[in-house]
Protein backbone atom coordinates (compact mmCIF):
# COMPACT_ATOMS: atom_id res chain seq x y z
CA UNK A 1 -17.84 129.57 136.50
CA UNK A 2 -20.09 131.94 134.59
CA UNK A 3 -21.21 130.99 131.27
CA UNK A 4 -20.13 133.07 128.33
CA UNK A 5 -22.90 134.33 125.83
CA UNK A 6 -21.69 134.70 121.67
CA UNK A 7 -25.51 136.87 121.84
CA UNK A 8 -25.16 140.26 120.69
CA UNK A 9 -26.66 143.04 123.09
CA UNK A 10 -29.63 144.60 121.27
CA UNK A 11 -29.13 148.43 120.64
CA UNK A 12 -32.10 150.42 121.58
CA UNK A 13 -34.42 151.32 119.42
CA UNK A 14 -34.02 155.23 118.90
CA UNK A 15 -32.40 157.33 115.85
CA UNK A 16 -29.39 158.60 117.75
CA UNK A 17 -26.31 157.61 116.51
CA UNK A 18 -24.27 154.45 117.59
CA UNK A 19 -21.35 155.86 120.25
CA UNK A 20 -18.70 153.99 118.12
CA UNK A 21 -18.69 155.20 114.92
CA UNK A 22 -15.50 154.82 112.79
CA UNK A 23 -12.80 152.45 112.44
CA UNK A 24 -9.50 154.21 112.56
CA UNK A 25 -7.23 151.30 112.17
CA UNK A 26 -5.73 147.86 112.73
CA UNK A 27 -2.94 147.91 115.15
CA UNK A 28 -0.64 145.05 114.57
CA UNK A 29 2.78 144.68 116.97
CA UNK A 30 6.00 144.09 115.75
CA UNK A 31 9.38 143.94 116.52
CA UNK A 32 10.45 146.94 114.67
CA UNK A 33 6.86 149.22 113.91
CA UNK A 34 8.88 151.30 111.00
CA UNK A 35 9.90 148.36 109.00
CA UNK A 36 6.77 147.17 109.23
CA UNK A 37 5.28 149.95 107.92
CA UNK A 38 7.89 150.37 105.45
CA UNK A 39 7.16 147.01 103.89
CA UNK A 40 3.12 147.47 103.95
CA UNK A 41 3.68 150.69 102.07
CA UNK A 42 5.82 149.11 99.50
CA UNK A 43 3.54 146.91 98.88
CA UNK A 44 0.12 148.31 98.69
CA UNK A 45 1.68 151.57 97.36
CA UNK A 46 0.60 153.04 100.45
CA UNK A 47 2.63 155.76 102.40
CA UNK A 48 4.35 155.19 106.01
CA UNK A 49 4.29 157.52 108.65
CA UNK A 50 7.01 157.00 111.03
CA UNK A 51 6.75 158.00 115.09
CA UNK A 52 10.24 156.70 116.45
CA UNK A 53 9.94 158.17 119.96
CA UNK A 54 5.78 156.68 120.59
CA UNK A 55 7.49 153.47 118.98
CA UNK A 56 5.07 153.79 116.51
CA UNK A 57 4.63 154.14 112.41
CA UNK A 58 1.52 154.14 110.07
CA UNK A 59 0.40 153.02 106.77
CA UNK A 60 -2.23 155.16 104.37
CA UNK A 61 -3.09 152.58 101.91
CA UNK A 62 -6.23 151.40 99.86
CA UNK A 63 -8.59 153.28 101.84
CA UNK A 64 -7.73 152.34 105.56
CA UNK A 65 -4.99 153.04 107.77
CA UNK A 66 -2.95 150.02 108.92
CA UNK A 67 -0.78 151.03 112.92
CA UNK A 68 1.88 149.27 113.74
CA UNK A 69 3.81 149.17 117.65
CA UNK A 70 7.10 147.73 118.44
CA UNK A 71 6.39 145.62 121.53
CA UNK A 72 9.43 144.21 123.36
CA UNK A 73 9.85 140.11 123.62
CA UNK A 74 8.08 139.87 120.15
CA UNK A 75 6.65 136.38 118.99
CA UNK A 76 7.05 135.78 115.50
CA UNK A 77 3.47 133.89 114.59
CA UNK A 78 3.19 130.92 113.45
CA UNK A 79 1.15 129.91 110.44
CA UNK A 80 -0.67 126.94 110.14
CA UNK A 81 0.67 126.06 114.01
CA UNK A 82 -0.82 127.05 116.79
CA UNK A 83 2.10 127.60 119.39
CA UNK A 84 2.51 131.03 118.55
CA UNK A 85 -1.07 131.33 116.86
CA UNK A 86 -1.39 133.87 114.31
CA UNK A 87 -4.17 135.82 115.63
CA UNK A 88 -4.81 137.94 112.55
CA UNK A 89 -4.41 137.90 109.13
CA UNK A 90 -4.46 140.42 106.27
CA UNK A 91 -6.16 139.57 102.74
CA UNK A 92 -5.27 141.67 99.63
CA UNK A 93 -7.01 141.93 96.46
CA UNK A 94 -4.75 141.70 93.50
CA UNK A 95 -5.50 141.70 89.47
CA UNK A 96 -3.32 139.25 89.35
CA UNK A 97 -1.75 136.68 91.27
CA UNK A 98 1.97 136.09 90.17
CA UNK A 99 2.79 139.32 89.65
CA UNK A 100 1.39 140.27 93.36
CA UNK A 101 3.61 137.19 94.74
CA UNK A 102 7.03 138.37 92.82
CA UNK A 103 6.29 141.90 94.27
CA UNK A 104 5.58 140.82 97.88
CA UNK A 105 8.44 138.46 97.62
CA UNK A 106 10.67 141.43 96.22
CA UNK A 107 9.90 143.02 99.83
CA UNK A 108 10.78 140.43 102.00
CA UNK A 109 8.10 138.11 101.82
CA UNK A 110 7.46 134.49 101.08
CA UNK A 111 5.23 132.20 100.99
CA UNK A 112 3.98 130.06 103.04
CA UNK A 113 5.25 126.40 103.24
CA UNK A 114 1.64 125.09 103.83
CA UNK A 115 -1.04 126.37 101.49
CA UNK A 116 -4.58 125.29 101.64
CA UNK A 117 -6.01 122.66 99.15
CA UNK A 118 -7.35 124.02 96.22
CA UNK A 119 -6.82 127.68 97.53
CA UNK A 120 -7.05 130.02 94.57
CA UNK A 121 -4.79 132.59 96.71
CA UNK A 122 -1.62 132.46 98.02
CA UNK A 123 -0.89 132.23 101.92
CA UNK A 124 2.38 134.53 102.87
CA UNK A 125 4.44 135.51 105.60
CA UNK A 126 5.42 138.92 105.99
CA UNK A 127 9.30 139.78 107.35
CA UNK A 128 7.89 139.39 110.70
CA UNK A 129 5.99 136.22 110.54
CA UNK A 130 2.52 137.83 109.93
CA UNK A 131 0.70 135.82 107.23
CA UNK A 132 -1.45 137.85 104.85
CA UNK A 133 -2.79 136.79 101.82
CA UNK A 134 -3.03 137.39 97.72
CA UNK A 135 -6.57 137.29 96.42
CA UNK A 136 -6.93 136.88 93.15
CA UNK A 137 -10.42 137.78 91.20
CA UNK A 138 -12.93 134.76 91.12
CA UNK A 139 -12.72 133.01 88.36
């Protein structure tokens, strides 16, 4: 079996530009992409772009673009468990936190059973099982 390497391939030393150079977006699946996007939009006050016959919507918001695909056999994440590991997460800054949770909750969203010990933010689970989080400003 061949061993796998964490090392990070040097780039050569030359001015020319790096051949990847933008993000576009995060792609997340879902069960149903235009809710999703819907509910993102809501609540960063982005704006959702809907492509019903790719499957497909989009969210403008806070300076990125967030994708989302309807996959078929969807499985909702689980968060802390692994058996349907999460695989990504979101994290939001907010002004404030309780405000941010009664408007995310407003949406759809709850939070999460489990949060962790002396967490300043707030773990929650979007419609779809997605965890994101609330980030407050450090105190």
């Amino acid at each position: 079996m061949a061993s796998m390497t964490t090392d990070t391939p040097s780039s050569p030393a030359s001015s020319s530009p790096a051949p990847i150079n933008k993000f576009l977006a995060f792609c997340i699946d879902t069960p149903d992409a235009a809710r999703a996007a819907r509910f993102y939009a809501a609540l960063t006050g982005g704006e959702a772009s809907e492509f019903p016959e790719y499957r497909y919507a989009a969210v403008e918001a806070l300076g990125t673009s967030l994708n989302f695909q309807t996959v078929a056999d969807y499985r909702r994440p689980e968060w802390p468990g692994q058996e349907h590991p999460q695989q990504f997460h979101l994290d939001f800054g907010v002004p404030a936190l309780e405000p941010a949770i009664a408007h995310a909750q407003a949406l759809g969203a709850t939070v999460a059973a489990e949060q962790p010990d002396g967490a300043t933010w707030r773990v929650m689970i979007d419609p779809d099982g997605h965890p994101f989080c609330l980030c407050p400003p450090h105190q």
